[in-house]
PDB file of N, CA and C in Angstrom:
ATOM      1  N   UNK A   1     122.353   3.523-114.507  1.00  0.00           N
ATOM      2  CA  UNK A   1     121.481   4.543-115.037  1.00  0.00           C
ATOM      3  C   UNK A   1     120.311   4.745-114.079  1.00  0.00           C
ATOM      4  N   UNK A   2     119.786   6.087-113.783  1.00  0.00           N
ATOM      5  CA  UNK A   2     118.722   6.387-112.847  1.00  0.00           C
ATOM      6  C   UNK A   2     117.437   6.702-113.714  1.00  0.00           C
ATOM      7  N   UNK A   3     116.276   5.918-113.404  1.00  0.00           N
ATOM      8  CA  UNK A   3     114.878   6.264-113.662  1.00  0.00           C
ATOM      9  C   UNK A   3     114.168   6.635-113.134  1.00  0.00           C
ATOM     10  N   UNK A   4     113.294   7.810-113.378  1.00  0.00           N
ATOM     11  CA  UNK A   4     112.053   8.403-112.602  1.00  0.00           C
ATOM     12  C   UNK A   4     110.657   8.283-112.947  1.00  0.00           C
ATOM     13  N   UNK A   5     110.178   7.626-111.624  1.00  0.00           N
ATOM     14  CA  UNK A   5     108.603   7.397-111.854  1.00  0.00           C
ATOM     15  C   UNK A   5     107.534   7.893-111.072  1.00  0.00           C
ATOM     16  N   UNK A   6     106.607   8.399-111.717  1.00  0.00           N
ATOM     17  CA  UNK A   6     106.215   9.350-111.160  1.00  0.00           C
ATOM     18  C   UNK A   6     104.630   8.848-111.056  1.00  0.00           C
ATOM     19  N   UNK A   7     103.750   8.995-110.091  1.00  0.00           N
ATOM     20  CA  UNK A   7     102.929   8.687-109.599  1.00  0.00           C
ATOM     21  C   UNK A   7     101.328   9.553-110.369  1.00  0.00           C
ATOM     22  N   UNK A   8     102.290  10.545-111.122  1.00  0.00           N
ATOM     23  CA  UNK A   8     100.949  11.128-112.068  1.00  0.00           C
ATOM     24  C   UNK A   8     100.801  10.430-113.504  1.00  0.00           C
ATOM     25  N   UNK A   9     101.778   9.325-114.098  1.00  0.00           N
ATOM     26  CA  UNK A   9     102.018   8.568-115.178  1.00  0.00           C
ATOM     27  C   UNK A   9     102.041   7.514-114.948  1.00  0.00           C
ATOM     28  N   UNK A  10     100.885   6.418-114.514  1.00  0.00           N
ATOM     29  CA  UNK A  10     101.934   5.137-113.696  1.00  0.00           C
ATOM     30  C   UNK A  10     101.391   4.117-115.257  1.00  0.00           C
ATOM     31  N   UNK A  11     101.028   4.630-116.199  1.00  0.00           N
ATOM     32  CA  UNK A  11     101.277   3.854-117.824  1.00  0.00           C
ATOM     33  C   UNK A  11     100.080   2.618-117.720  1.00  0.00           C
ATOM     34  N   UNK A  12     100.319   2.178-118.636  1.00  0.00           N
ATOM     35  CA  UNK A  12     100.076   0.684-118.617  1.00  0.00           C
ATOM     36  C   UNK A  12     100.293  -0.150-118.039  1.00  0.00           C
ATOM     37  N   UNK A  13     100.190  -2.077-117.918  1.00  0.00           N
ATOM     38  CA  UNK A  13     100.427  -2.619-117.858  1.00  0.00           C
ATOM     39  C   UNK A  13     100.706  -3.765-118.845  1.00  0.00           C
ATOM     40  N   UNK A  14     102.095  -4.197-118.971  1.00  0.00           N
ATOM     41  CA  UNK A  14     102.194  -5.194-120.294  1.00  0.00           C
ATOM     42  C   UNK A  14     102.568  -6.987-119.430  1.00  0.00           C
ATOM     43  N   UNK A  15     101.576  -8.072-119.778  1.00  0.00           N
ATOM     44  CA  UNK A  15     101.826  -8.828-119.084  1.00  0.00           C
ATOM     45  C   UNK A  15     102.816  -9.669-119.469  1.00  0.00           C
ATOM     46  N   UNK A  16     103.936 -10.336-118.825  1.00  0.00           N
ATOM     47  CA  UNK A  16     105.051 -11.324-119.051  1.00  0.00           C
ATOM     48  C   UNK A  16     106.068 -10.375-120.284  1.00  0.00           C
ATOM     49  N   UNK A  17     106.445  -9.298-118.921  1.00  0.00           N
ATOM     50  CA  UNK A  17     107.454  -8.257-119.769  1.00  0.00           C
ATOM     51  C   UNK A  17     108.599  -9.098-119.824  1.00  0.00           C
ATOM     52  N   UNK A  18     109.450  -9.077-120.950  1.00  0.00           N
ATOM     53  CA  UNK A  18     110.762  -9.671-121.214  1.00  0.00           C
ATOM     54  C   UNK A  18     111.992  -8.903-120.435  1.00  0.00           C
ATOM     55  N   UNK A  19     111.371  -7.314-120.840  1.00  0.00           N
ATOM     56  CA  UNK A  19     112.809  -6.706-120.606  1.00  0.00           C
ATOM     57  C   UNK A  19     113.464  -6.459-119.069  1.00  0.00           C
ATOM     58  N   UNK A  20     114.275  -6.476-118.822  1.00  0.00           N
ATOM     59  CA  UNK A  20     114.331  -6.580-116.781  1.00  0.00           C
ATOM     60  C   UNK A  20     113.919  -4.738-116.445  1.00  0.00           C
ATOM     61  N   UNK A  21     114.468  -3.909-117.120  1.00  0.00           N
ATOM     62  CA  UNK A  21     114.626  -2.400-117.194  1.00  0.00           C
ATOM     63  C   UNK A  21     113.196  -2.285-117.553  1.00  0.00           C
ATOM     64  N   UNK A  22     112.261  -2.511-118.204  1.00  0.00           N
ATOM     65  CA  UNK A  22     110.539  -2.505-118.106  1.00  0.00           C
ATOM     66  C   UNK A  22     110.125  -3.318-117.029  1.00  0.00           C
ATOM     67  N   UNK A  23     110.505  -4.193-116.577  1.00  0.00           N
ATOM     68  CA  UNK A  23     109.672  -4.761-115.314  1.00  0.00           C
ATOM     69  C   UNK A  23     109.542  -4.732-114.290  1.00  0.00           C
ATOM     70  N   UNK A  24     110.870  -4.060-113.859  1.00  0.00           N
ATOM     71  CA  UNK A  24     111.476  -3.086-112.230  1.00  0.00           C
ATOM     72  C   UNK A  24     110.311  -2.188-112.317  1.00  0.00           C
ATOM     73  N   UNK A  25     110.563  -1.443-113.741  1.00  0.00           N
ATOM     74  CA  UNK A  25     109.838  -0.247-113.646  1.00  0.00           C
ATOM     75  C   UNK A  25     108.543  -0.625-113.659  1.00  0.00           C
ATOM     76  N   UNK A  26     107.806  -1.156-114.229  1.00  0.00           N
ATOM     77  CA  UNK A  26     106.173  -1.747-114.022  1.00  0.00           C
ATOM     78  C   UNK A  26     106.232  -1.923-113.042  1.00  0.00           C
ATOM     79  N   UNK A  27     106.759  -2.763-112.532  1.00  0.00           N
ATOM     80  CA  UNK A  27     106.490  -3.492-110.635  1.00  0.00           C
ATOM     81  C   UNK A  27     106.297  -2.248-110.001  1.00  0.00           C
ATOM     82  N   UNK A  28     107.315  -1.438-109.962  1.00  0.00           N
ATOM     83  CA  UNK A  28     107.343  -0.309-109.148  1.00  0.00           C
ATOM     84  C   UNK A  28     106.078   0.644-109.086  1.00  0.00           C
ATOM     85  N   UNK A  29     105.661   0.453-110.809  1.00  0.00           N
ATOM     86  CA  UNK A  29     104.293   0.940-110.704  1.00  0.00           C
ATOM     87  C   UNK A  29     103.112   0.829-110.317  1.00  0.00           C
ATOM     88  N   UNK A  30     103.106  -0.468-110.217  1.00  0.00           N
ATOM     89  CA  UNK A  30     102.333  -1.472-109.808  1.00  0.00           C
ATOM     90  C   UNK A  30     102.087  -0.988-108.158  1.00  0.00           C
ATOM     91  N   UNK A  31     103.176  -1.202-107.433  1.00  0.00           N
ATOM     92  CA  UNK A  31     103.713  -1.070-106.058  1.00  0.00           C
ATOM     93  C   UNK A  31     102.973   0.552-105.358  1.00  0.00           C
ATOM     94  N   UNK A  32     103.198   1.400-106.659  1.00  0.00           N
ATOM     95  CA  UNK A  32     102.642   2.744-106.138  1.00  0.00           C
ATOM     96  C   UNK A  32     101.430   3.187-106.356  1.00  0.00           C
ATOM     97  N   UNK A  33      99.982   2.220-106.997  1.00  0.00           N
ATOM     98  CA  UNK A  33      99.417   1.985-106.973  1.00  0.00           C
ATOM     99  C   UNK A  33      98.474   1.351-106.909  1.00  0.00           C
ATOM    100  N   UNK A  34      99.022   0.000-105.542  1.00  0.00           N
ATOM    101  CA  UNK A  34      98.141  -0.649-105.134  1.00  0.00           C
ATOM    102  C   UNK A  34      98.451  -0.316-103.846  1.00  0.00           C
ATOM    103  N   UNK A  35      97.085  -0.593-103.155  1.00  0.00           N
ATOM    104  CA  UNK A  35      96.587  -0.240-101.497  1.00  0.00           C
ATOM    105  C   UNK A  35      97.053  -1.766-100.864  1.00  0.00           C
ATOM    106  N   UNK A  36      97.518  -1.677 -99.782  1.00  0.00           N
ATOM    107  CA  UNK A  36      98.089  -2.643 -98.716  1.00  0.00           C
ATOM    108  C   UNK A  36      96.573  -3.539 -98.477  1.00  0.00           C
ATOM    109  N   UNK A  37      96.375  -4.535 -98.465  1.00  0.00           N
ATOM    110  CA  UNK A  37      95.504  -5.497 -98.326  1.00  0.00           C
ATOM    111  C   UNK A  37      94.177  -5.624 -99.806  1.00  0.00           C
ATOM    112  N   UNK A  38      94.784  -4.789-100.957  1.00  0.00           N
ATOM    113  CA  UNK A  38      93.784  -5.451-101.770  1.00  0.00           C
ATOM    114  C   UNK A  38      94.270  -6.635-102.541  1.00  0.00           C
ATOM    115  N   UNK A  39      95.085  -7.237-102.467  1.00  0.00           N
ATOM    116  CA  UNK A  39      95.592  -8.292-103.813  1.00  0.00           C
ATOM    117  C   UNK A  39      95.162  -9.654-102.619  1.00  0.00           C
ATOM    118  N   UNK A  40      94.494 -10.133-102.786  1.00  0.00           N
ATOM    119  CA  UNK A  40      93.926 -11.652-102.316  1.00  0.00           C
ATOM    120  C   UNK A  40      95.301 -12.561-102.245  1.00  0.00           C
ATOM    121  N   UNK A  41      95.610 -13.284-101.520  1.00  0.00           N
ATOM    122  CA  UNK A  41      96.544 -13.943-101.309  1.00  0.00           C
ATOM    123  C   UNK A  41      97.957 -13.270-101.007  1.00  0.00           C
ATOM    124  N   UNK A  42      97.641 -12.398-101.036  1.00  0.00           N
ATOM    125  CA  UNK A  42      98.852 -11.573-101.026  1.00  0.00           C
ATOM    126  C   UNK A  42      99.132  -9.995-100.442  1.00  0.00           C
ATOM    127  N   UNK A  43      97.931 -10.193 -98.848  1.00  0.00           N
ATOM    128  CA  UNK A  43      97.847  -8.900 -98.523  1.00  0.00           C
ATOM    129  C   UNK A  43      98.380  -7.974 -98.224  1.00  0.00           C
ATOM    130  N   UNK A  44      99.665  -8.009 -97.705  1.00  0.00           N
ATOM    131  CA  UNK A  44     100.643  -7.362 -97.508  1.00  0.00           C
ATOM    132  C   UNK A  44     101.498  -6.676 -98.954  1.00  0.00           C
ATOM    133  N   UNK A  45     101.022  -6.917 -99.618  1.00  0.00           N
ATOM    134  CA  UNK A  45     101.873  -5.632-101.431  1.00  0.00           C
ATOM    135  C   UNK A  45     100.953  -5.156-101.313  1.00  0.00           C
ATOM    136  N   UNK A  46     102.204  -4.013-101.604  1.00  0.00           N
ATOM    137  CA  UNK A  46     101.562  -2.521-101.657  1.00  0.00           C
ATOM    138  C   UNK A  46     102.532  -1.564-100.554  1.00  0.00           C
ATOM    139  N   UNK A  47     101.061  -0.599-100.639  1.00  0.00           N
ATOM    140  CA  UNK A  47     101.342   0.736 -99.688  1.00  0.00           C
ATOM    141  C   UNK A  47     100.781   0.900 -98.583  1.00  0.00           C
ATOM    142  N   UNK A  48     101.105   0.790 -97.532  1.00  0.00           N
ATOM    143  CA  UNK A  48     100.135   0.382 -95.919  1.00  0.00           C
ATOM    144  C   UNK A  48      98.752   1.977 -96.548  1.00  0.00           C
ATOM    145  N   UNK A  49      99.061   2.849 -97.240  1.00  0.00           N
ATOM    146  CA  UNK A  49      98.331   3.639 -97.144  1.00  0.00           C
ATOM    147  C   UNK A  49      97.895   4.852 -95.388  1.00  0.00           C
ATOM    148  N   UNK A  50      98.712   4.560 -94.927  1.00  0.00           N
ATOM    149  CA  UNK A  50      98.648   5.543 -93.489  1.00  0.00           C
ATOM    150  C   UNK A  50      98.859   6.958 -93.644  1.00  0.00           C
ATOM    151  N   UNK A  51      99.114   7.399 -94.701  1.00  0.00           N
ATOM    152  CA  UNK A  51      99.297   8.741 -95.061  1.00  0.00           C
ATOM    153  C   UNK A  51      98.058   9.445 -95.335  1.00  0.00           C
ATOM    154  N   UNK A  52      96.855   8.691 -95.680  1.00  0.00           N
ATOM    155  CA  UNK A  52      95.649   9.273 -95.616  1.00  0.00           C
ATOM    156  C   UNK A  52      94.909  10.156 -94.969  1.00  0.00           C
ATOM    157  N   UNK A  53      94.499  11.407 -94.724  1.00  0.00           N
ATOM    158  CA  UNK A  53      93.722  11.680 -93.679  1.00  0.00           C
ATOM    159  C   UNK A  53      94.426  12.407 -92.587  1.00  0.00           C
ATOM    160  N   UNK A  54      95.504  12.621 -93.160  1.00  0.00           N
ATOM    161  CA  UNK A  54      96.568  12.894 -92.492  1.00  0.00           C
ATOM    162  C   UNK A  54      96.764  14.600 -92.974  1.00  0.00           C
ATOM    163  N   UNK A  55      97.532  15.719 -92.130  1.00  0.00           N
ATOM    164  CA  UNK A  55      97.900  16.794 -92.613  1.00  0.00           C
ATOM    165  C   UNK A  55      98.850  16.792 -93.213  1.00  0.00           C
ATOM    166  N   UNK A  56      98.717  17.793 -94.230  1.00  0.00           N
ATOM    167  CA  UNK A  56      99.857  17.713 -95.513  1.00  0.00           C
ATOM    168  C   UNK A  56     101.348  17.301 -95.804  1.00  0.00           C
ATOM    169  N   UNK A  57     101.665  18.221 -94.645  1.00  0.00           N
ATOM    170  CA  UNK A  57     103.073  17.587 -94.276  1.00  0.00           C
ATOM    171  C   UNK A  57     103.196  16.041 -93.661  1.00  0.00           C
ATOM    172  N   UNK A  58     102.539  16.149 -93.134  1.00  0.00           N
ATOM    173  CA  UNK A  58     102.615  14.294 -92.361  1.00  0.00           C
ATOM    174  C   UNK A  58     102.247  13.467 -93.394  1.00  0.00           C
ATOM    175  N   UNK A  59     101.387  13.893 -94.287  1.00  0.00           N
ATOM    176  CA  UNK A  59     101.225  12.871 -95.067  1.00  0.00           C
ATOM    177  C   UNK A  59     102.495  12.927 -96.074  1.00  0.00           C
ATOM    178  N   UNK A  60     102.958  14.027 -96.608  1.00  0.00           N
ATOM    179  CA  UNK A  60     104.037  13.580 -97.176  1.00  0.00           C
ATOM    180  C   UNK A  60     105.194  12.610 -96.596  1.00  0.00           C
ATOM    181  N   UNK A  61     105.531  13.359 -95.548  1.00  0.00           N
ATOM    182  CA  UNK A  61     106.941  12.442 -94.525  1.00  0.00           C
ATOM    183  C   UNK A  61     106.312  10.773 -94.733  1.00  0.00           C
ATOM    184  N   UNK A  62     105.330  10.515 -94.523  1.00  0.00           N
ATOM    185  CA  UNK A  62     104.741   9.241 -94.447  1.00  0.00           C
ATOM    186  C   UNK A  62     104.888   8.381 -95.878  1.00  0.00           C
ATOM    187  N   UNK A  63     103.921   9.065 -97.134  1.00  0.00           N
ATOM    188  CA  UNK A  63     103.996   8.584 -98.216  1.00  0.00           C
ATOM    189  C   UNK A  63     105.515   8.284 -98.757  1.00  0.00           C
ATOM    190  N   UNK A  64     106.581   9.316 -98.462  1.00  0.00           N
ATOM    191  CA  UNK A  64     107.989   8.875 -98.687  1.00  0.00           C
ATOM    192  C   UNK A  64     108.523   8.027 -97.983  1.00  0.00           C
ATOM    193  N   UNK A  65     108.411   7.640 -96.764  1.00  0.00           N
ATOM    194  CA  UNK A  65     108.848   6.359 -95.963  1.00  0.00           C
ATOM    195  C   UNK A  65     107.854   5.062 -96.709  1.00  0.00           C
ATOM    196  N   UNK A  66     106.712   4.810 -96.933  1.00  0.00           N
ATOM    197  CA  UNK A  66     106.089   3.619 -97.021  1.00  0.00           C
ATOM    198  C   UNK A  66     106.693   3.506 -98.460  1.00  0.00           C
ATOM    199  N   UNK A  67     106.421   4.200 -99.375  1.00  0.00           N
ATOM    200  CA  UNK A  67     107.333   4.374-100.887  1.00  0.00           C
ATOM    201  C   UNK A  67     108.763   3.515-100.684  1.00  0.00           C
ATOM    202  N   UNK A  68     109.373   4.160 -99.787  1.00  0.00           N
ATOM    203  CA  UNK A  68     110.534   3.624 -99.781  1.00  0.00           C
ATOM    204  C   UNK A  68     110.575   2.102 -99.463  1.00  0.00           C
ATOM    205  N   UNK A  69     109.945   1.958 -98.178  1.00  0.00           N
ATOM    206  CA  UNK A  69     110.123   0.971 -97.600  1.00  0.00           C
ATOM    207  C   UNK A  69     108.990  -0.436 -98.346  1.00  0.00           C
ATOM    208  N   UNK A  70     108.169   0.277 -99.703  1.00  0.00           N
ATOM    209  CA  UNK A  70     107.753  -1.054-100.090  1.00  0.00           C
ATOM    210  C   UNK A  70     108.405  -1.439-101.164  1.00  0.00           C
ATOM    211  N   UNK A  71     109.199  -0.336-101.808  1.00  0.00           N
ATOM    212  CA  UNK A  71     109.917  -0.682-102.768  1.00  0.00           C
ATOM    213  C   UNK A  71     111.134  -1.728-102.431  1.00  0.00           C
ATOM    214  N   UNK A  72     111.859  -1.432-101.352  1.00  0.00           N
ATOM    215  CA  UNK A  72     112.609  -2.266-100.952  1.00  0.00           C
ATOM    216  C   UNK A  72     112.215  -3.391-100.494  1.00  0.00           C
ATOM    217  N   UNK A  73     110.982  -3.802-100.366  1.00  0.00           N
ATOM    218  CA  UNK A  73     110.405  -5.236 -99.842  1.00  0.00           C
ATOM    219  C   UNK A  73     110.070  -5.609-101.278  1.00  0.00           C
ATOM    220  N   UNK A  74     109.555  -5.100-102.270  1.00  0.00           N
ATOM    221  CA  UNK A  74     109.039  -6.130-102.868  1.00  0.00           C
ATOM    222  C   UNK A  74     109.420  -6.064-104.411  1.00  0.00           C
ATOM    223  N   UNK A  75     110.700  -5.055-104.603  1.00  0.00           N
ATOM    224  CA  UNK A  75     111.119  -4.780-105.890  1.00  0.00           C
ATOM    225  C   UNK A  75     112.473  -4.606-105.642  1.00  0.00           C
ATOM    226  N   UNK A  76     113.237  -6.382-105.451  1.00  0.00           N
ATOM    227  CA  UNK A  76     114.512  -6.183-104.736  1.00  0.00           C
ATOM    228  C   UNK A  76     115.629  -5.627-105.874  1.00  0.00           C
ATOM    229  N   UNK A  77     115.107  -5.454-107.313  1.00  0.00           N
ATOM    230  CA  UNK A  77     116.053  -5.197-108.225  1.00  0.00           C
ATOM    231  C   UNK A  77     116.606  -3.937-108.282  1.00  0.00           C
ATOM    232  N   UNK A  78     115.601  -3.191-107.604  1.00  0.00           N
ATOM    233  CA  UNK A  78     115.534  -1.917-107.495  1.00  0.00           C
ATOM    234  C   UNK A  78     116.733  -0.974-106.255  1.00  0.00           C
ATOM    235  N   UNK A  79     117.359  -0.073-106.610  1.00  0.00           N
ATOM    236  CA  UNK A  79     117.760   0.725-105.556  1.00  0.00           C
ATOM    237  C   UNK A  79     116.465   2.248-105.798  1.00  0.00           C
ATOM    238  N   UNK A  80     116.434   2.151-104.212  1.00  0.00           N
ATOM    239  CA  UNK A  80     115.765   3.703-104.442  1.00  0.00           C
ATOM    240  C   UNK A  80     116.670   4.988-104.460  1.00  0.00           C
ATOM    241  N   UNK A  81     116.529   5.822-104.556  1.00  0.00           N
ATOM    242  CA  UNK A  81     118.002   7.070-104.631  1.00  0.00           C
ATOM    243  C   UNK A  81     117.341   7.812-104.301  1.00  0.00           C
ATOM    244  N   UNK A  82     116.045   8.119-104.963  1.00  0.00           N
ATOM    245  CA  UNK A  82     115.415   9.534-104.148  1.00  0.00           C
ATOM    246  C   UNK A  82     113.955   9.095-103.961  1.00  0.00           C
ATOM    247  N   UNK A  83     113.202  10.172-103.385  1.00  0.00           N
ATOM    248  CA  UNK A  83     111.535  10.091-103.642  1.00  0.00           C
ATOM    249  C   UNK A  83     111.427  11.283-102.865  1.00  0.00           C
ATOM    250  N   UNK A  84     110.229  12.295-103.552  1.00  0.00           N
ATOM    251  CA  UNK A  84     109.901  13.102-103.438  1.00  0.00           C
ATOM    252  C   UNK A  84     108.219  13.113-103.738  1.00  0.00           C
ATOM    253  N   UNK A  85     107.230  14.542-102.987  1.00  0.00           N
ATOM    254  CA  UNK A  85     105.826  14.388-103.112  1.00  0.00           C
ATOM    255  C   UNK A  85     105.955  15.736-102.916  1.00  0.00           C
ATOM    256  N   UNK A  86     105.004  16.013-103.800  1.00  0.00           N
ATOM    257  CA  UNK A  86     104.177  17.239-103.866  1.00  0.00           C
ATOM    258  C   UNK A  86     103.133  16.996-103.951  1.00  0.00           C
ATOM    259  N   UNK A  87     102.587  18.687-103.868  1.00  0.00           N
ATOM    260  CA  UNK A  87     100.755  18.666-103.494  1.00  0.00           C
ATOM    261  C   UNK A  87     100.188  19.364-105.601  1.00  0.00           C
ATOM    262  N   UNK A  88      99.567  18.156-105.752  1.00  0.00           N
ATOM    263  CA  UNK A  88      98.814  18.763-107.072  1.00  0.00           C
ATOM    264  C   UNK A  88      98.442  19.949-107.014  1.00  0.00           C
ATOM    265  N   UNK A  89      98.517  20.916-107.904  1.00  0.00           N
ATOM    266  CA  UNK A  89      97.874  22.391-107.867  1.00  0.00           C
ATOM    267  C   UNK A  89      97.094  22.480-108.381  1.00  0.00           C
ATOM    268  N   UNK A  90      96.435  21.314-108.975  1.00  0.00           N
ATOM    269  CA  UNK A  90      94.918  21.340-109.431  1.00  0.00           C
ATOM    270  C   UNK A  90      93.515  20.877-108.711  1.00  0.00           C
ATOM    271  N   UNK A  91      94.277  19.903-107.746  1.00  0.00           N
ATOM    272  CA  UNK A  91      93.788  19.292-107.032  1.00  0.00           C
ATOM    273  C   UNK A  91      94.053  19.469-105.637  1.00  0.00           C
ATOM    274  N   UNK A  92      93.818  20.547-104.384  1.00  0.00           N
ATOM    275  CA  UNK A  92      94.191  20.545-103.343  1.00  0.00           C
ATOM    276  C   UNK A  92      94.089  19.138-102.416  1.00  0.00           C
ATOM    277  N   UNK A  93      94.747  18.869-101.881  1.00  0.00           N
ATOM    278  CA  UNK A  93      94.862  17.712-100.535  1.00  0.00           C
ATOM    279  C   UNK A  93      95.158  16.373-101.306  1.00  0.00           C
ATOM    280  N   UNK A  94      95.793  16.532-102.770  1.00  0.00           N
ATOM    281  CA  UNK A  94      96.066  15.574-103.732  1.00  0.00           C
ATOM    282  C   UNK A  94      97.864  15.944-103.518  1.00  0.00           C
ATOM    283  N   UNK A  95      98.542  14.587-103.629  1.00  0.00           N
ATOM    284  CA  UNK A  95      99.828  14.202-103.228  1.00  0.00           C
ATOM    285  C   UNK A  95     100.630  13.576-104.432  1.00  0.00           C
ATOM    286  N   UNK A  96     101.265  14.384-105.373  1.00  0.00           N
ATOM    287  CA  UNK A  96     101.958  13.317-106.032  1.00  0.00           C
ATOM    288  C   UNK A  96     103.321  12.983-105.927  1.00  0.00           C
ATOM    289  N   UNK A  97     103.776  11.569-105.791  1.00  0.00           N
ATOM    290  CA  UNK A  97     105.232  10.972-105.598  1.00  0.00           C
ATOM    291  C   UNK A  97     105.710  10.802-106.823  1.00  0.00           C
ATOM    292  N   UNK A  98     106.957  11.362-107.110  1.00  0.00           N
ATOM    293  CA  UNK A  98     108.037  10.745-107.636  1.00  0.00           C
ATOM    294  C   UNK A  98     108.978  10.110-107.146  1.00  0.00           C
ATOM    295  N   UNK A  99     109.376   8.540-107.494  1.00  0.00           N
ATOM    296  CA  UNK A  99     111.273   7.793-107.149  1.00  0.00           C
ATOM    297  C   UNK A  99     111.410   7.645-108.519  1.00  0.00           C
ATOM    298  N   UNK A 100     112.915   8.206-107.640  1.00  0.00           N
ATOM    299  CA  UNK A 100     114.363   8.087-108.761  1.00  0.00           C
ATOM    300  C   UNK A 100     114.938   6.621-108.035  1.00  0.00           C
ATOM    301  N   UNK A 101     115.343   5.797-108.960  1.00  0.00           N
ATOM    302  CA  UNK A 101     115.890   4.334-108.650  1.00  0.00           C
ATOM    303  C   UNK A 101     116.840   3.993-110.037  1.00  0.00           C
ATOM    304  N   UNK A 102     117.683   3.342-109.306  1.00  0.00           N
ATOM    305  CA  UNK A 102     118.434   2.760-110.613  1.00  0.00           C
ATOM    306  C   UNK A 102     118.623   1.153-110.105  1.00  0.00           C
ATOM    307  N   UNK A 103     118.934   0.785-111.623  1.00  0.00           N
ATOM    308  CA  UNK A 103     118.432  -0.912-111.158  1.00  0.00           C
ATOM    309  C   UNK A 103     119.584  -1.768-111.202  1.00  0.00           C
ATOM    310  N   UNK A 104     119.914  -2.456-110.430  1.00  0.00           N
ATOM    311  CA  UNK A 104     121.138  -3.310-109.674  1.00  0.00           C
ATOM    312  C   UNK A 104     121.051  -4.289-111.166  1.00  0.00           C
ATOM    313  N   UNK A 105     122.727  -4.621-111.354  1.00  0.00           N
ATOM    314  CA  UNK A 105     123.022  -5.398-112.723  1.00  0.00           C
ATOM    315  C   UNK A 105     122.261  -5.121-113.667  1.00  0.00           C
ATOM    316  N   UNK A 106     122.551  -3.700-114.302  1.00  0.00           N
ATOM    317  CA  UNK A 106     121.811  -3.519-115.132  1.00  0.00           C
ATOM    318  C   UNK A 106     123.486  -3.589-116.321  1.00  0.00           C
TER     319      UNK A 106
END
């Protein structure tokens, strides 16, 4: 089964989730909203964030590679299938990501 998460909903957080299908998906959320060197001991999770500052298009091409490539480092349950970014229309020079992933032995 494929799930989509989207970077304008990233929810709550529930701690010591039971279910495996809620915790891919938390992690993942987790993953798309934390910055590369803030978690103490653990600087490397996250999103290198290099897409910043960047022109629109570059920052997209960018935000979909680091997306990809942190999901696969640090949410091995996960397959990614798609990811996509658009530009908020409320918010100019605002970027939002969606991944589609479906989750291995489910």
């Amino acid at each position: 089964m494929n799930y989509i998460i989207s970077t304008k909903d990233l929810g709550s957080i529930t701690l010591n989730e039971t279910d495996t299908v809620k915790s891919v998906l938390q992690n993942i959320r987790i993953i798309l909203s934390t910055r590369q060197f803030s978690v103490p001991l653990y600087r490397e999770f996250g999103l290198p964030m290099q897409f910043l500052d960047k022109p629109i298009p570059v920052a997209k091409a960018l935000l979909i590679a680091e997306i990809r490539d942190a999901i696969t480092e640090f949410e091995p349950r996960a397959n990614v299938l798609n990811v996509t970014a658009e530009i908020d229309e409320n918010a100019p020079g605002k970027i939002h990501a969606t991944v589609e992933v479906e989750i291995k032995d489910e």
